[in-house]
C-alpha atoms as a PDB file:
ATOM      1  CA  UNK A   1       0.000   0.000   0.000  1.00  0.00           C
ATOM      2  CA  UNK A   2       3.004   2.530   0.548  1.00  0.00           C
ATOM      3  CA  UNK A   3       4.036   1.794  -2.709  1.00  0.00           C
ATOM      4  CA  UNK A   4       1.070   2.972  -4.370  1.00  0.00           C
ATOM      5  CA  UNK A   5       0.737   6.224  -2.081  1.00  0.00           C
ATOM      6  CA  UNK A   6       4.027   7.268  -2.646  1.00  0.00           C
ATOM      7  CA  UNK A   7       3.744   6.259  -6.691  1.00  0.00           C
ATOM      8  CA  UNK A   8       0.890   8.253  -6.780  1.00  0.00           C
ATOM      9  CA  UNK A   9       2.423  11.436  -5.210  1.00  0.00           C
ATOM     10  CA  UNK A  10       5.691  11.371  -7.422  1.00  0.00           C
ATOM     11  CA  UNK A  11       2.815  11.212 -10.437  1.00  0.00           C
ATOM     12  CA  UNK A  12       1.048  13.830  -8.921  1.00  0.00           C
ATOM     13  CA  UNK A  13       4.428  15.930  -8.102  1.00  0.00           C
ATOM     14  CA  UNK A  14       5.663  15.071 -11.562  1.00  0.00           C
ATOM     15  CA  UNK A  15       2.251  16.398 -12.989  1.00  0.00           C
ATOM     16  CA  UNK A  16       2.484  19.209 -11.494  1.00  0.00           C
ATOM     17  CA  UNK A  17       5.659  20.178 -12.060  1.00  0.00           C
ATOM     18  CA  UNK A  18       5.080  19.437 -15.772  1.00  0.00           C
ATOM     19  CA  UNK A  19       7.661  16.830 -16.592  1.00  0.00           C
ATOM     20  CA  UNK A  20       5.944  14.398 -18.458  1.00  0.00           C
ATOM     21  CA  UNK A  21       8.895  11.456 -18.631  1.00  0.00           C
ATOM     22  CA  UNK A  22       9.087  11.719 -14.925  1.00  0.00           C
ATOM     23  CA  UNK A  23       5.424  10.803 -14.906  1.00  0.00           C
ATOM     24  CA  UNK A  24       6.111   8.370 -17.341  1.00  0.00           C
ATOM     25  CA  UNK A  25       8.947   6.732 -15.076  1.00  0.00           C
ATOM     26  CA  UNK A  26       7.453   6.756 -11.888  1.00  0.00           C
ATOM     27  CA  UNK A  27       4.386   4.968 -13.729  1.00  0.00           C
ATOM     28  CA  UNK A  28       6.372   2.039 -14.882  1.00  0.00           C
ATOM     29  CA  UNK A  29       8.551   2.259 -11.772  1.00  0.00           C
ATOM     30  CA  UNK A  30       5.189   1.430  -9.812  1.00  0.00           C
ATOM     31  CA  UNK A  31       4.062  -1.161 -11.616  1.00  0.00           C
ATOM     32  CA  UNK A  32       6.791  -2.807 -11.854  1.00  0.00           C
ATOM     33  CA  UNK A  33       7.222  -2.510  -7.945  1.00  0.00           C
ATOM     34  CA  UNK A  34       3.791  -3.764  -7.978  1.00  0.00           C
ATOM     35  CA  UNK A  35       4.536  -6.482  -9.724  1.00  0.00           C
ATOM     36  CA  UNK A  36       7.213  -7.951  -7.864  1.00  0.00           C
ATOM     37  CA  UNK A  37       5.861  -7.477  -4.827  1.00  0.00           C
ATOM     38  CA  UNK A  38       2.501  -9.605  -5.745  1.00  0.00           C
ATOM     39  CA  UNK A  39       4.715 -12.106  -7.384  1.00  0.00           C
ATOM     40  CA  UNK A  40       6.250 -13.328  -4.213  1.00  0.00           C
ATOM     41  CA  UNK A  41       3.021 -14.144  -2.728  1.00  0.00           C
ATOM     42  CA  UNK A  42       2.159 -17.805  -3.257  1.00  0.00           C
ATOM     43  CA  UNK A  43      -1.274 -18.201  -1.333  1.00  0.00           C
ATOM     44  CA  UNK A  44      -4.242 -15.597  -0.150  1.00  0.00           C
ATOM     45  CA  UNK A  45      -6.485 -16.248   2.157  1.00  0.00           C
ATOM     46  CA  UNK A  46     -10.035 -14.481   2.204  1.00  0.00           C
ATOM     47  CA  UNK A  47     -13.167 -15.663   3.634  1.00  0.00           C
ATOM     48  CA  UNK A  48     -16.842 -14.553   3.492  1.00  0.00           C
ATOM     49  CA  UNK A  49     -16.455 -11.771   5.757  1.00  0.00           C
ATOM     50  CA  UNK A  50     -13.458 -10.112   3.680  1.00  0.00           C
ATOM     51  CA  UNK A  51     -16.065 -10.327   0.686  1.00  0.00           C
ATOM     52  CA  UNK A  52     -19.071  -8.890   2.542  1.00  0.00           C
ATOM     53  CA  UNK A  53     -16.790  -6.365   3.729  1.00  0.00           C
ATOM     54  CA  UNK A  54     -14.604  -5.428   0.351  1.00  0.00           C
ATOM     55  CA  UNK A  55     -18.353  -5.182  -1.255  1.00  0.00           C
ATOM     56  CA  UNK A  56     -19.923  -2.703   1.686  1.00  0.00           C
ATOM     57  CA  UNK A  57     -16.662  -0.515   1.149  1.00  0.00           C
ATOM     58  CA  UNK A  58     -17.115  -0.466  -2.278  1.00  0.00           C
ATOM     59  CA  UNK A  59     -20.619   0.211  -2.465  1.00  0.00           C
ATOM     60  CA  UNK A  60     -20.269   3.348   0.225  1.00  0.00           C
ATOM     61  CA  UNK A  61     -17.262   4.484  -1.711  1.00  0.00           C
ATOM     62  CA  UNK A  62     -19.054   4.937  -4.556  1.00  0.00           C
ATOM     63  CA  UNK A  63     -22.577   6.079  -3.079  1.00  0.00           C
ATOM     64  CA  UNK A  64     -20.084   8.971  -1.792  1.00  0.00           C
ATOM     65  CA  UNK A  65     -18.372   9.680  -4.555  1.00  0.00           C
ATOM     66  CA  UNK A  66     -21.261  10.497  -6.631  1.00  0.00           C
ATOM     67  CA  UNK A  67     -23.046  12.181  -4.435  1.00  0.00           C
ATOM     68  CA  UNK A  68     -20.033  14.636  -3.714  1.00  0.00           C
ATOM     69  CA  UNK A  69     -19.322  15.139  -7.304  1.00  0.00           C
ATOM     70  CA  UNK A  70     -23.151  15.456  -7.937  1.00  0.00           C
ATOM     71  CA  UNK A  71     -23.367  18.380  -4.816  1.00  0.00           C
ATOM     72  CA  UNK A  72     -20.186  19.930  -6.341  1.00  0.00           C
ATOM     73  CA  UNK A  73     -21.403  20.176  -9.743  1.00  0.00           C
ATOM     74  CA  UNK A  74     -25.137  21.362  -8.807  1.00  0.00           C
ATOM     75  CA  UNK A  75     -23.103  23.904  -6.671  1.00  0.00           C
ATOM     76  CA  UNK A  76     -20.540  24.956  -9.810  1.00  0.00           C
ATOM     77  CA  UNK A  77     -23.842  25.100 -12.629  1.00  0.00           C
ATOM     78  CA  UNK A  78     -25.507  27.327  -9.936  1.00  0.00           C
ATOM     79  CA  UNK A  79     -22.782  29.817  -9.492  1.00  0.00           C
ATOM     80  CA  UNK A  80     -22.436  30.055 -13.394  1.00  0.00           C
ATOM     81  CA  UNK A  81     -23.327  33.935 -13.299  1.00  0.00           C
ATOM     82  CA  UNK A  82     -20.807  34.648 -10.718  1.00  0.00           C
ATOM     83  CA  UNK A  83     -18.455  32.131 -11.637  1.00  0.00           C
ATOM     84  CA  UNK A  84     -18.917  31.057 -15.268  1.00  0.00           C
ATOM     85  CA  UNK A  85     -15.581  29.295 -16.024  1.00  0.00           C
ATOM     86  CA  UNK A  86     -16.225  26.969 -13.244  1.00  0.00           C
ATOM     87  CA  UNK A  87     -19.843  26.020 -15.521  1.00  0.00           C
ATOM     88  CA  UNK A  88     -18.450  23.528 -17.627  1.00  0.00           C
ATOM     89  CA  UNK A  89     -16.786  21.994 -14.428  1.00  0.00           C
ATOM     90  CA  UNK A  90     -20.061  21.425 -12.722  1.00  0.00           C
ATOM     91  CA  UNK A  91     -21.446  19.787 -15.594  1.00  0.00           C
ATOM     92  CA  UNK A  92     -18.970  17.041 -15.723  1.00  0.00           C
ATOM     93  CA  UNK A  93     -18.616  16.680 -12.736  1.00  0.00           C
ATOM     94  CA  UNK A  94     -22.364  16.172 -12.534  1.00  0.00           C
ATOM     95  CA  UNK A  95     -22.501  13.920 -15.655  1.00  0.00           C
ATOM     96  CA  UNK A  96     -19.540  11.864 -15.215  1.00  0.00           C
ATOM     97  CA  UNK A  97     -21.365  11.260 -11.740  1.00  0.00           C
ATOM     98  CA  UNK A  98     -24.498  10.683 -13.209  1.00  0.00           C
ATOM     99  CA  UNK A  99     -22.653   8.048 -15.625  1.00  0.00           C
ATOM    100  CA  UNK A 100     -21.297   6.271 -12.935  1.00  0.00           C
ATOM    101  CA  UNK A 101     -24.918   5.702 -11.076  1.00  0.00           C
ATOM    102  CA  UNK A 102     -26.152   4.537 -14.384  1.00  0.00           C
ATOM    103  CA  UNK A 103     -23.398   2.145 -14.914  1.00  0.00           C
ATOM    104  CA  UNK A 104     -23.538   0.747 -11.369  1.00  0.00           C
ATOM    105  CA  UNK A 105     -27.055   0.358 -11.659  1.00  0.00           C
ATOM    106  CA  UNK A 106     -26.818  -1.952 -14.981  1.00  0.00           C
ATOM    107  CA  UNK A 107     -24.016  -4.128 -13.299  1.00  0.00           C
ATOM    108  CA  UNK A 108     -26.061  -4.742 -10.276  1.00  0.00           C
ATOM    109  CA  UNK A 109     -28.906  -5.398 -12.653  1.00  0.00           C
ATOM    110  CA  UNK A 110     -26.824  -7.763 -14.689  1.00  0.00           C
ATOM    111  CA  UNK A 111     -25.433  -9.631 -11.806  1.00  0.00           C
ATOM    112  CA  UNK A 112     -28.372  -9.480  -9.732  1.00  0.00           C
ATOM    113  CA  UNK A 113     -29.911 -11.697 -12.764  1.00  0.00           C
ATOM    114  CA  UNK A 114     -26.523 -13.844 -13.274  1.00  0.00           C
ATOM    115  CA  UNK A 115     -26.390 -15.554  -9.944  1.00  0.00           C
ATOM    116  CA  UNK A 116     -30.807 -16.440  -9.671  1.00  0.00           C
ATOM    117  CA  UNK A 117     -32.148 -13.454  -8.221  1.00  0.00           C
ATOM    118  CA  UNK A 118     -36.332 -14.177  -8.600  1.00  0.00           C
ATOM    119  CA  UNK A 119     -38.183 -11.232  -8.065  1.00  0.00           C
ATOM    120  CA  UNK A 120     -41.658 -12.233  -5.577  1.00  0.00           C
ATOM    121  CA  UNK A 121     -44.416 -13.813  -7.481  1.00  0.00           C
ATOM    122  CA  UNK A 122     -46.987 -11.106  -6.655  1.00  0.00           C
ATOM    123  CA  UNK A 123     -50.599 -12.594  -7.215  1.00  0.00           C
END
């Protein structure tokens, strides 16, 4: 996990600084550090609670995530008269959002289907 934190700082140090090879090394570098690192494990262990977990995580993360992005952006589009070079911000911010609910909803559809979900016989 320090690997990745500290990858993702040089890239974001790198970015900022404007130095596009040293974005492009410290890319590689990671994922090559990555790699190494998850080839010397021979065995992982996870049980049922790991899964229920990992999935609760997931799902909050990206309840949040939209919802920020969604406040942000209603926030941005409503300030366009004071602010109107943030505008275009709030709108993709509020679409890309929007895009990710949709999506999320059509995987849960599609798996909710894939493993025998029956909907209640109602008559």
């Amino acid at each position: 996990m320090a690997i990745i934190v500290s990858m993702v700082a040089l890239v974001g140090w790198f970015t900022a600084a404007g130095n596009a090879l040293l974005v492009a090394i410290s890319i590689t570098t990671g994922v090559v550090l990555l790699y190494l690192c998850k080839s010397k494990i021979k065995e992982v262990v996870e049980d049922e609670r790991d899964v229920k977990v990992s999935e609760k995580a997931s799902k909050l993360a990206i309840e949040i995530f939209a919802a920020t992005n969604i406040l942000i952006g209603v926030v941005l589009i409503a300030l366009r008269y004071r602010c109107s070079e943030y505008t275009n911000i709030g709108f993709t911010l509020a679409f890309s959002a929007s895009s990710l609910m949709i999506l999320y909803s059509l995987l849960y559809g599609y798996y909710n289907k894939k493993y025998g979900y029956e909907p209640p016989n109602e008559e």
